[in-house]
Protein backbone atom coordinates (compact mmCIF):
# COMPACT_ATOMS: atom_id res chain seq x y z
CA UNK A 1 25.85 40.22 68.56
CA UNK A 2 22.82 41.09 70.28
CA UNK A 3 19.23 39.32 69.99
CA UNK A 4 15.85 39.91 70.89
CA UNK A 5 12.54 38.89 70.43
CA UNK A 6 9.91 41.89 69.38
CA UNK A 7 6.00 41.94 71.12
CA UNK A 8 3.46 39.37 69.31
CA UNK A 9 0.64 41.60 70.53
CA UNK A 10 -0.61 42.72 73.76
CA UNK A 11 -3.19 40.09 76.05
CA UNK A 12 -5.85 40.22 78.72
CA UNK A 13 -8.56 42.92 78.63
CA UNK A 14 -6.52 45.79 80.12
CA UNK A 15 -3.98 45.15 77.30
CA UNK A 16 -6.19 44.53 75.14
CA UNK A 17 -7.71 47.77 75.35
CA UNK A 18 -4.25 49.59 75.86
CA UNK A 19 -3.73 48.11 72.71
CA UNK A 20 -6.56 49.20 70.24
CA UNK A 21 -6.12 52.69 72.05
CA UNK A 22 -2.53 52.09 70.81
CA UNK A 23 -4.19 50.85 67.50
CA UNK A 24 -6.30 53.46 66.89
CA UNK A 25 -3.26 56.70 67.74
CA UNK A 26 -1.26 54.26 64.35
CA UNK A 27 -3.18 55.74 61.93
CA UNK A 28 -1.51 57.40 59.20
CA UNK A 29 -3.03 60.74 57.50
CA UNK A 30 -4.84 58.33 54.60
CA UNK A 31 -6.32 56.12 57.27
CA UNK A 32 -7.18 59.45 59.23
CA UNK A 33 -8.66 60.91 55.88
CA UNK A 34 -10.62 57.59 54.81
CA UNK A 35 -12.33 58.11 58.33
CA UNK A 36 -12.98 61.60 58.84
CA UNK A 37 -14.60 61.40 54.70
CA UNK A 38 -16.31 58.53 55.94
CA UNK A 39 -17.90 60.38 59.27
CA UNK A 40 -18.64 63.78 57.28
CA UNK A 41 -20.33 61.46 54.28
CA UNK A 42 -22.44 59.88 56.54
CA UNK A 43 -23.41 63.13 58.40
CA UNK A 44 -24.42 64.42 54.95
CA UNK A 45 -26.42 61.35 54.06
CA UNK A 46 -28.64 61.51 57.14
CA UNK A 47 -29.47 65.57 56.85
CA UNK A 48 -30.05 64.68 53.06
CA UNK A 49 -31.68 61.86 53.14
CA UNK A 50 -29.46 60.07 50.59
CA UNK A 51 -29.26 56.38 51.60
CA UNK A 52 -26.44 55.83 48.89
CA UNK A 53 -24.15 58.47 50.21
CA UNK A 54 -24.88 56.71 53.69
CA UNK A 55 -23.37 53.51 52.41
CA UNK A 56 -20.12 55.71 50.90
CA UNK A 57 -19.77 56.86 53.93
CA UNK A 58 -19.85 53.60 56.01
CA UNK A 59 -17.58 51.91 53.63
CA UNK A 60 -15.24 54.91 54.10
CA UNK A 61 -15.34 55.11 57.87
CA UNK A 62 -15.29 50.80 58.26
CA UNK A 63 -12.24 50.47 55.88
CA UNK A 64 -9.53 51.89 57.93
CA UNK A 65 -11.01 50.26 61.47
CA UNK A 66 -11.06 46.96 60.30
CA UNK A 67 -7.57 47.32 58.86
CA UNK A 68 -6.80 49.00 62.62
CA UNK A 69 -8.58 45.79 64.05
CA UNK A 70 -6.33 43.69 61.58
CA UNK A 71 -3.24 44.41 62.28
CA UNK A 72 -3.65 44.98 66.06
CA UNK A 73 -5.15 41.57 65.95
CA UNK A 74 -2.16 39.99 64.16
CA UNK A 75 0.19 37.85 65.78
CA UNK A 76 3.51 38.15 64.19
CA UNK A 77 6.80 36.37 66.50
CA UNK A 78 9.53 38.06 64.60
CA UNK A 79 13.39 37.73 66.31
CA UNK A 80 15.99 40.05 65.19
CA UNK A 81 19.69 40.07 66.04
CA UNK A 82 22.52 42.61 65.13
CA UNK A 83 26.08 42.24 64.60
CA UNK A 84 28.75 44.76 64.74
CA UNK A 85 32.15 44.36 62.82
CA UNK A 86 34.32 45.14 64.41
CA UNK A 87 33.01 46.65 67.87
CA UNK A 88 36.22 48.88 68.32
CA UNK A 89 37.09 51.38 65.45
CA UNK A 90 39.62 54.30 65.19
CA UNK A 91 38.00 57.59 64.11
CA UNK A 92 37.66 57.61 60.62
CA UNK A 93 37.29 54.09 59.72
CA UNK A 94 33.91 52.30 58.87
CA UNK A 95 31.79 49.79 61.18
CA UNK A 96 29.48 46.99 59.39
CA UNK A 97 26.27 46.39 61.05
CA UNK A 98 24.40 43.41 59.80
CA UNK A 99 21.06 42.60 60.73
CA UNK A 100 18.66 39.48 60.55
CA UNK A 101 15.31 39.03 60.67
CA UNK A 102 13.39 35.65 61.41
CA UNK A 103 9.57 34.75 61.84
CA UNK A 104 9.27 32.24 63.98
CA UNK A 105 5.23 32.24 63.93
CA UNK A 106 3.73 29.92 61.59
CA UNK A 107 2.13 32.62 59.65
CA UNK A 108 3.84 34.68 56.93
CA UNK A 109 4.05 38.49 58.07
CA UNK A 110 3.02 41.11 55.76
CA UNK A 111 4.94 44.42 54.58
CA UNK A 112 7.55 45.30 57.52
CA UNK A 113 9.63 48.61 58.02
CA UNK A 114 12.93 47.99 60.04
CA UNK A 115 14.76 51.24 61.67
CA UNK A 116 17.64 50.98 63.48
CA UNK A 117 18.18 54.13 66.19
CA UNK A 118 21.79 55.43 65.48
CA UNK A 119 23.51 58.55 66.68
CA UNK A 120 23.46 61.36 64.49
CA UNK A 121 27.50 61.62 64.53
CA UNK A 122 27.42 58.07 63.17
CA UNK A 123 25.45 58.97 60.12
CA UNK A 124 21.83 58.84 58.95
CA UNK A 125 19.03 56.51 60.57
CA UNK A 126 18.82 53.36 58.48
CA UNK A 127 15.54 52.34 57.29
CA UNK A 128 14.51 49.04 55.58
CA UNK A 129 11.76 47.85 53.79
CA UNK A 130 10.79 44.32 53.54
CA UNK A 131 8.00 42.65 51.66
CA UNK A 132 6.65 39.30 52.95
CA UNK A 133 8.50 37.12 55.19
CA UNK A 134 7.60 33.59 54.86
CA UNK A 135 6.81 31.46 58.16
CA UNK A 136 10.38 29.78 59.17
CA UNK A 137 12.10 32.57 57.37
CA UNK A 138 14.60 35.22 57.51
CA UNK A 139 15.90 38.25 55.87
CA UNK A 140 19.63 40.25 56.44
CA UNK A 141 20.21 43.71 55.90
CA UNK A 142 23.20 45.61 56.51
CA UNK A 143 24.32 48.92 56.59
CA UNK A 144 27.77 51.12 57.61
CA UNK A 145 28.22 53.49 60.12
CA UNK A 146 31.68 56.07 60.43
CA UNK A 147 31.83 58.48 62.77
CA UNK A 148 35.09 61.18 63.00
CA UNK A 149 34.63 61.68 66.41
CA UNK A 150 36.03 59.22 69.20
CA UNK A 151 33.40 58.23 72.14
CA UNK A 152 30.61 55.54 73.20
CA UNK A 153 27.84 55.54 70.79
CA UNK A 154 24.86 53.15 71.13
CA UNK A 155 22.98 50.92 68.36
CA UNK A 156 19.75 50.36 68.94
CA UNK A 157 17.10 49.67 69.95
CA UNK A 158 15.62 48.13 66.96
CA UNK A 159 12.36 49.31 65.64
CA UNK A 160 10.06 47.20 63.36
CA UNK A 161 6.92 49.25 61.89
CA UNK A 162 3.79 46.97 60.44
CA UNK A 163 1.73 48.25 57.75
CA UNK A 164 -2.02 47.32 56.42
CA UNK A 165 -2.15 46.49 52.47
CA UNK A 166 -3.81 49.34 52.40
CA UNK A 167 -1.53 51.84 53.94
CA UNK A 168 -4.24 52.86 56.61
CA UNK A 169 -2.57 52.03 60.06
CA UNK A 170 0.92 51.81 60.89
CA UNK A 171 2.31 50.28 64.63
CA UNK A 172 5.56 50.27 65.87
CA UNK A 173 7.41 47.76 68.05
CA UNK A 174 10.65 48.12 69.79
CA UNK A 175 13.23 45.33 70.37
CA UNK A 176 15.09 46.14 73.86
CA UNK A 177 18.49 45.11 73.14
CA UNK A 178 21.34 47.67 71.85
CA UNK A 179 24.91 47.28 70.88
CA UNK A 180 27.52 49.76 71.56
CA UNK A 181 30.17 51.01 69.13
CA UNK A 182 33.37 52.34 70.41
CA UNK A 183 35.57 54.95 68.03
CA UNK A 184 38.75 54.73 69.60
CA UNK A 185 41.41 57.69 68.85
CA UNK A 186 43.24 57.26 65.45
CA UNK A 187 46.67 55.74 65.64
CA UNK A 188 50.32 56.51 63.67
CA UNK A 189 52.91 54.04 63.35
CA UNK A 190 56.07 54.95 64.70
CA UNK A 191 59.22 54.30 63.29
CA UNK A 192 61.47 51.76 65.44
CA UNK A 193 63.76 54.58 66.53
CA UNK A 194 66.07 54.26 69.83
CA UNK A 195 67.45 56.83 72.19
CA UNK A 196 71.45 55.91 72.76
CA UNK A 197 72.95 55.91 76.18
CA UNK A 198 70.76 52.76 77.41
CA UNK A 199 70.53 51.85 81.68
CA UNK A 200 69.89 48.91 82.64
CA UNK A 201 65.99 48.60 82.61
CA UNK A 202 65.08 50.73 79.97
CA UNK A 203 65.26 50.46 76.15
CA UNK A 204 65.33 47.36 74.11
CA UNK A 205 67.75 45.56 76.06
CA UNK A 206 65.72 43.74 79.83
CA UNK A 207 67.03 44.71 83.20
CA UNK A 208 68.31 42.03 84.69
CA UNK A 209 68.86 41.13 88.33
CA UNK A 210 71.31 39.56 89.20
CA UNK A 211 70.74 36.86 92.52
CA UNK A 212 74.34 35.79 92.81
CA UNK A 213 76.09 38.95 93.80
CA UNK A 214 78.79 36.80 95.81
CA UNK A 215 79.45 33.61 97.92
CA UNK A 216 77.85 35.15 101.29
CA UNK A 217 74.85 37.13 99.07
CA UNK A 218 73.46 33.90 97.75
CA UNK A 219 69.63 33.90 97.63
CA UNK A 220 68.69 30.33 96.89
CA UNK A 221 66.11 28.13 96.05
CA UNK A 222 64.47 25.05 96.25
CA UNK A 223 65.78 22.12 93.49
CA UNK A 224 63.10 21.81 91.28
CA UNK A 225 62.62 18.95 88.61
CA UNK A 226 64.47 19.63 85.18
CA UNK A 227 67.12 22.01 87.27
CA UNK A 228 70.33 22.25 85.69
CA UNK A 229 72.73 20.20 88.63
CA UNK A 230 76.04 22.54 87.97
CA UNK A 231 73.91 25.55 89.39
CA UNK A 232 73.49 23.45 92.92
CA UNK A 233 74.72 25.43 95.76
CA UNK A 234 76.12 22.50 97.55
CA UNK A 235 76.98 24.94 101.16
CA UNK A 236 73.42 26.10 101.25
CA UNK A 237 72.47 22.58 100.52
CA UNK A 238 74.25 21.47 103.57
CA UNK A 239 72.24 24.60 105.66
CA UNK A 240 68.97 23.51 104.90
CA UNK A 241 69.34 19.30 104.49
CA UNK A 242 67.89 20.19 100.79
CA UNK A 243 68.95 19.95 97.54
CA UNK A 244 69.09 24.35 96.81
CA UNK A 245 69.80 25.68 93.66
CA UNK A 246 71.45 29.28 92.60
CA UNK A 247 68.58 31.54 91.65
CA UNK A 248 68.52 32.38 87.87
CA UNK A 249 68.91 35.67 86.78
CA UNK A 250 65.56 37.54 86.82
CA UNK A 251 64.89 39.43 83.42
CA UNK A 252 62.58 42.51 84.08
CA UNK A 253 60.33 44.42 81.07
CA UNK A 254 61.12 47.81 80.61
CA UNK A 255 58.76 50.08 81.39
CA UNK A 256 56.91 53.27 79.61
CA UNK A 257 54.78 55.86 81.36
CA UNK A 258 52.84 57.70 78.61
CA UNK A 259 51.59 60.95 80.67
CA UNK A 260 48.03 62.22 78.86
CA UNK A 261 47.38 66.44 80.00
CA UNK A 262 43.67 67.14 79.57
CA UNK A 263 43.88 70.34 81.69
CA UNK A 264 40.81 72.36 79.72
CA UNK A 265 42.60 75.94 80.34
CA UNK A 266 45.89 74.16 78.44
CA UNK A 267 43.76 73.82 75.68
CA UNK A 268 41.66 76.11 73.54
CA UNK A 269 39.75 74.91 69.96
CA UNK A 270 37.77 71.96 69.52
CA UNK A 271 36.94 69.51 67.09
CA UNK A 272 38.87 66.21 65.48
CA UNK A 273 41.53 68.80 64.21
CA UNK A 274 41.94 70.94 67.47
CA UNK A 275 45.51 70.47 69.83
CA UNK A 276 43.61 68.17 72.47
CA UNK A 277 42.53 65.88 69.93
CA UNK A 278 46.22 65.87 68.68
CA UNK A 279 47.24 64.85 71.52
CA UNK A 280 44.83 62.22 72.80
CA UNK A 281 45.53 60.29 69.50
CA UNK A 282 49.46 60.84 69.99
CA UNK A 283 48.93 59.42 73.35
CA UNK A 284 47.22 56.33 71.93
CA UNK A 285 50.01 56.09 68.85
CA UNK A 286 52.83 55.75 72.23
CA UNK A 287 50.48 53.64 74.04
CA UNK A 288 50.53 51.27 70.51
CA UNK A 289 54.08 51.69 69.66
CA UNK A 290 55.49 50.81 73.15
CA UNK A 291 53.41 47.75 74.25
CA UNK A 292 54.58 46.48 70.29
CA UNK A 293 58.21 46.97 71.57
CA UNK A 294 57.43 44.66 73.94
CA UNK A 295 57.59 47.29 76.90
CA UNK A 296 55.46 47.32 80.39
CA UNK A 297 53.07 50.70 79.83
CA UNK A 298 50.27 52.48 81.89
CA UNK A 299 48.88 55.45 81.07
CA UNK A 300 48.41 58.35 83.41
CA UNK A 301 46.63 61.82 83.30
CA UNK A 302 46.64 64.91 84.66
CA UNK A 303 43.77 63.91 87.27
CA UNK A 304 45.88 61.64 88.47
CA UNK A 305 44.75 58.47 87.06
CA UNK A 306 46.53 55.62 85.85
CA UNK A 307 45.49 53.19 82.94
CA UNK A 308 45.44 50.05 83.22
CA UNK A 309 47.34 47.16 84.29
CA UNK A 310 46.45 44.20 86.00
CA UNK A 311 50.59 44.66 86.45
CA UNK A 312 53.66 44.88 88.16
CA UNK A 313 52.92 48.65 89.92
CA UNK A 314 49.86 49.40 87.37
CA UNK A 315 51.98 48.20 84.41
CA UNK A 316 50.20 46.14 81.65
CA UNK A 317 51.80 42.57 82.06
CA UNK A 318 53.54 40.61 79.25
CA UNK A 319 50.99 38.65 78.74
CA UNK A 320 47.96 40.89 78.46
CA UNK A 321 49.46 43.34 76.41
CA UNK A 322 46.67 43.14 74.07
CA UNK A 323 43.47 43.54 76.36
CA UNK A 324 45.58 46.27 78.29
CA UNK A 325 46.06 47.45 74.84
CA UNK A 326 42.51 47.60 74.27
CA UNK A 327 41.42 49.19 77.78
CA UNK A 328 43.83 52.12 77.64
CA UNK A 329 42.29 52.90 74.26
CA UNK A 330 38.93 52.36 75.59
CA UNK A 331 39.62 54.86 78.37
CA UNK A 332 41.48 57.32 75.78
CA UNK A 333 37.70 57.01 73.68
CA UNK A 334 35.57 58.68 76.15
CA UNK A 335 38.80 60.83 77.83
CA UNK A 336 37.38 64.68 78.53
CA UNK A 337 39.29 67.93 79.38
CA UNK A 338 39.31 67.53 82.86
CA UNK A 339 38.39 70.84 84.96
CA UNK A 340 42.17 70.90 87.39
CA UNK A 341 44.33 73.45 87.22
CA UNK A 342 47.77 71.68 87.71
CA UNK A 343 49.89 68.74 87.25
CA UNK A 344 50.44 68.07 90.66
CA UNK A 345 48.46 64.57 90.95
CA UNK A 346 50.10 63.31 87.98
CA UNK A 347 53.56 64.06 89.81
CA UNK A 348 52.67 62.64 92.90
CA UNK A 349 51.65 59.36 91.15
CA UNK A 350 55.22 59.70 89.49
CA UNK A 351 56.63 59.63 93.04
CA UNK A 352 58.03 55.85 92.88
CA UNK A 353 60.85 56.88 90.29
CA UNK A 354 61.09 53.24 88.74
CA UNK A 355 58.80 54.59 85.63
CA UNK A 356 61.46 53.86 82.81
CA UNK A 357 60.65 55.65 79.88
CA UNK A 358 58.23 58.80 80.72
CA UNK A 359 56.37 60.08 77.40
CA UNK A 360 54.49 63.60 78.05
CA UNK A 361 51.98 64.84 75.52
CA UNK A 362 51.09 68.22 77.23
CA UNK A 363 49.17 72.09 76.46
CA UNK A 364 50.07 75.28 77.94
CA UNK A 365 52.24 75.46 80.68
CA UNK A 366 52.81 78.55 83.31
CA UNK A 367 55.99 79.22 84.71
CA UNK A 368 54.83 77.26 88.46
CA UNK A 369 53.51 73.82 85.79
CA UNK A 370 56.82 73.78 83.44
CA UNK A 371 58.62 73.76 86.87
CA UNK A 372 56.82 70.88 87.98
CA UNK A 373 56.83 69.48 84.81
CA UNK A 374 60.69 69.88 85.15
CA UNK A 375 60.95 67.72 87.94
CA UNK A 376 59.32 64.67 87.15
CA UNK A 377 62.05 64.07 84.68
CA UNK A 378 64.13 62.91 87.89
CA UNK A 379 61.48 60.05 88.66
CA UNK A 380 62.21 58.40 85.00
CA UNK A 381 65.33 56.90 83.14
CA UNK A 382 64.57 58.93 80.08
CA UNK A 383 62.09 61.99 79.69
CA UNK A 384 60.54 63.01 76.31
CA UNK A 385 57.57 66.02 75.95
CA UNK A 386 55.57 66.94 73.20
CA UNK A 387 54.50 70.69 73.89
CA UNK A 388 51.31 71.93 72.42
CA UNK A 389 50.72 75.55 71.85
CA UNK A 390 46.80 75.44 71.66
CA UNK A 391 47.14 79.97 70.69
CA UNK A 392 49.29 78.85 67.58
CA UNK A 393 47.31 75.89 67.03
CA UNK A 394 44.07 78.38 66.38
CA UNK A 395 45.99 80.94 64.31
CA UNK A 396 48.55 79.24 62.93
CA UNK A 397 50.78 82.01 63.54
CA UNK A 398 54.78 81.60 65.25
CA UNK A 399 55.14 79.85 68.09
CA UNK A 400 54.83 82.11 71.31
CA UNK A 401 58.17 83.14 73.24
CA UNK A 402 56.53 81.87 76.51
CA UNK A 403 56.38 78.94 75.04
CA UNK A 404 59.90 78.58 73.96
CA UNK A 405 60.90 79.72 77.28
CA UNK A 406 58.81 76.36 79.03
CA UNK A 407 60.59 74.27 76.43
CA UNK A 408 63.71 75.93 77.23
CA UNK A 409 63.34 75.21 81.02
CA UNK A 410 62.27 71.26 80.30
CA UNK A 411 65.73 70.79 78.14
CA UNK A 412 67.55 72.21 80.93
CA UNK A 413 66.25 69.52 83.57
CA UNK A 414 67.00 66.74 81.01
CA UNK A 415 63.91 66.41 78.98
CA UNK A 416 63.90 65.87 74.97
CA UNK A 417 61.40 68.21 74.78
CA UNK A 418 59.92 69.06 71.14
CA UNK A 419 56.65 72.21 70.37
CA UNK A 420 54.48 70.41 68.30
CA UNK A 421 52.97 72.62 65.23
CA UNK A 422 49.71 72.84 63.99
CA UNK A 423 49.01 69.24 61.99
CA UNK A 424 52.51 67.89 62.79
CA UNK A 425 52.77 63.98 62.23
CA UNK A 426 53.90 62.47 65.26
CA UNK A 427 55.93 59.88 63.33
CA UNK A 428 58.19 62.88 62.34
CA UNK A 429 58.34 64.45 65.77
CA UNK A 430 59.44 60.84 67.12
CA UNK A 431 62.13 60.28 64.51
CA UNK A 432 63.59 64.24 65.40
CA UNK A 433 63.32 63.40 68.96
CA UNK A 434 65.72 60.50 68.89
CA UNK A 435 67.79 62.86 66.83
CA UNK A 436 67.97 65.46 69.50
CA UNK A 437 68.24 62.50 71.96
CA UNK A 438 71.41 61.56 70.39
CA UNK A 439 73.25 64.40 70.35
CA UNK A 440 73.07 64.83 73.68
CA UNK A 441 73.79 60.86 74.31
CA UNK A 442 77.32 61.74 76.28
CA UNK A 443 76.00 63.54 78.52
CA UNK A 444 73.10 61.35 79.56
CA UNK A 445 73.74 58.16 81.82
CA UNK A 446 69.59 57.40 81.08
CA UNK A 447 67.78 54.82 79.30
CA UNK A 448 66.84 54.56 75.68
CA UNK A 449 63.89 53.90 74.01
CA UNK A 450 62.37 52.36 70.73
């Protein structure tokens, strides 16, 4: 929620004159017509001679400056404040923004216009109209904003028009503050599906490390209060004139790397329906999914960069799973095609080869990027790759033989790899690829997922 106090009128002589100038350019096309009848009567009254036509004329050309003078001279203190509910929406889904208005002056303010600057994707400007506002009071208005398109957009700032009785002048103040709304990718549940063949590390069962791997490997540790006496390790004790303890075995998360391609030449269309789109919100769904499963995730693109963790390695931590939740769909909001030609960053940052589960969502590839592609499944326990064919994607024809032959060449160096079709649901490609994952569960010694 955002507040902010609007201008009570302008002081000192400079302003003062800034501010009738200021004044004077409010005049709306009847305060404009009042005066230019006025000035044209008048001029007719004094080649004329009519002293009655002369008084028209003043009364025409006096009315709208003295309601100029009025309202430049009033002194309204109005505060305003907005509220946005909820400040993070998927694409799609409505936003409430509620706004309240308060004098704070001791005198009540006359007719008042509220406008609220919104981006045209969000919708139409609101506009508000509100009669008299008592001194002390307040008035809320509210009003919805949806937008299909992920991205930043900005509320505000806050505009408050005030009009004469008489509809002659009309001046505009602007509150400074400005709220942001952020329309994050929309998201598909995933069924609970697993992958069979599970390693140690990766699935639903928790690597575990073992400290006690024999007498002479003991790695021990200082007693601490509420230590369980049977795991004392009385020889150690005897080493080091302390009371030491057998370490405990050390359960590890497993992990998830959900690899995002924005390569622009992998993609061609545009639009909330177009293959990118597709697979920035698949990337999100993952993202979702895993960190529900109660898995370690980061995100990482083409470009090489890798969302977020304050993590193990750039993995979001057990215990922030929810803000890290929150930043890697704040990053996936604003995410752009990205102008490289190759996957190459992306592998390098892959280099470690302790990423656990590695989920691709990628475009077109050429015969030198489905080789590389092919690699990095030997720097994960388990490798899974949704293909997009942007061509078929546009004419909804058959899927290319190029393409089959770059899907062909991933399922060769161990990747469940799966061509996405124009307006697949992911939920259906997940459930086939644990399918496909489990036929082949004999031959592969790699970890599951869920």
């Amino acid at each position: 929620m955002t507040t902010a106090a609007a201008p009570d009128g302008q002081r000192g002589d400079e302003d003062d004159g800034g501010g009738l100038r200021a004044a004077l350019g409010g005049l709306t096309t009847r305060g404009r017509s009042f005066l230019a009848a006025g000035v044209a009567a008048a001029a007719c009254a004094y080649v004329l001679g009519q002293a009655d036509l002369l008084r028209v004329g003043l009364l025409l050309a006096t009315l709208p400056l003295i309601c100029v003078l009025v309202l430049h001279r009033t002194r309204y203190r109005v505060a305003a404040s907005r509220r946005l509910t909820p400040q993070r929406v998927e694409a799609g889904s409505e936003a409430r923004v509620q706004l309240r208005m308060e004098n704070v002056s001791k005198l009540p303010t006359g007719l008042l216009m509220l406008q609220d600057h919104v981006p045209y994707m969000l919708g139409p400007r609101p506009r508000f109209v509100l009669d008299r506002v008592e001194a002390g009071g307040r008035r809320e208005v509210s009003y919805r904003v949806r937008s299909d398109l992920r991205g930043r957009f900005p509320l505000g700032p806050l505009q408050l028009r005030l009009n004469d009785p008489f509809g002659m002048c009309e001046l505009t103040r602007s509150f400074s503050a400005y709220d942001t709304l952020t329309v994050i990718p929309r998201t598909e549940a995933l069924p609970p599906v697993k992958l069979v063949g599970e390693a140690s590390g990766y699935g639903d069962g928790h690597q575990r490390s073992l400290a006690l791997a024999g007498d002479d490997d003991i790695i021990p540790r200082a007693y601490r209060h509420g230590d369980d006496l049977r795991r004392v390790h009385w020889r150690s004790t005897a080493r080091y004139g302390e009371l030491m303890v057998r370490r405990e075995e050390q359960p590890q998360r497993a992990r998830c790397t959900v690899l995002l391609d924005t390569r622009r030449i992998a993609y061609q269309g545009s639009g909330p329906d177009s293959a990118f789109e597709w697979a920035v919100s698949g990337a999100a769904s993952a993202l979702v999914h895993m960190l529900e499963r109660g898995y370690a995730v980061r995100l990482v693109t083409d470009t090489g960069t890798s969302v977020a963790g304050e993590g193990s390695e750039g993995f979001a931590g057990a215990a922030d799973s929810a803000e890290s939740a929150g930043l890697m769909l704040d990053t996936l909001a604003v995410v752009d095609h990205s102008e490289g030609g190759g996957l190459s960053r992306a592998s390098d940052l892959l280099r470690g080869g302790d990423e656990g589960l590695l989920v691709a969502f990628v475009g077109d590839l050429d015969e030198e990027q489905a080789a590389l592609t092919a690699r990095m499944r030997h720097r994960a326990g388990a490798a899974v790759a949704f293909v997009l064919d942007s061509g078929t994607w546009l004419t909804g024809g058959a899927v290319a033989g190029a393409v089959e032959d770059r899907v062909r060449k991933l399922r060769e160096a161990g990747w469940t790899a799966l061509v996405v079709p124009p307006g697949a649901k992911l939920a259906d490609l997940w459930q086939q690829a644990a399918g496909v994952r489990a036929e082949s569960a004999a031959a592969d010694t790699y970890g599951g997922w869920s």
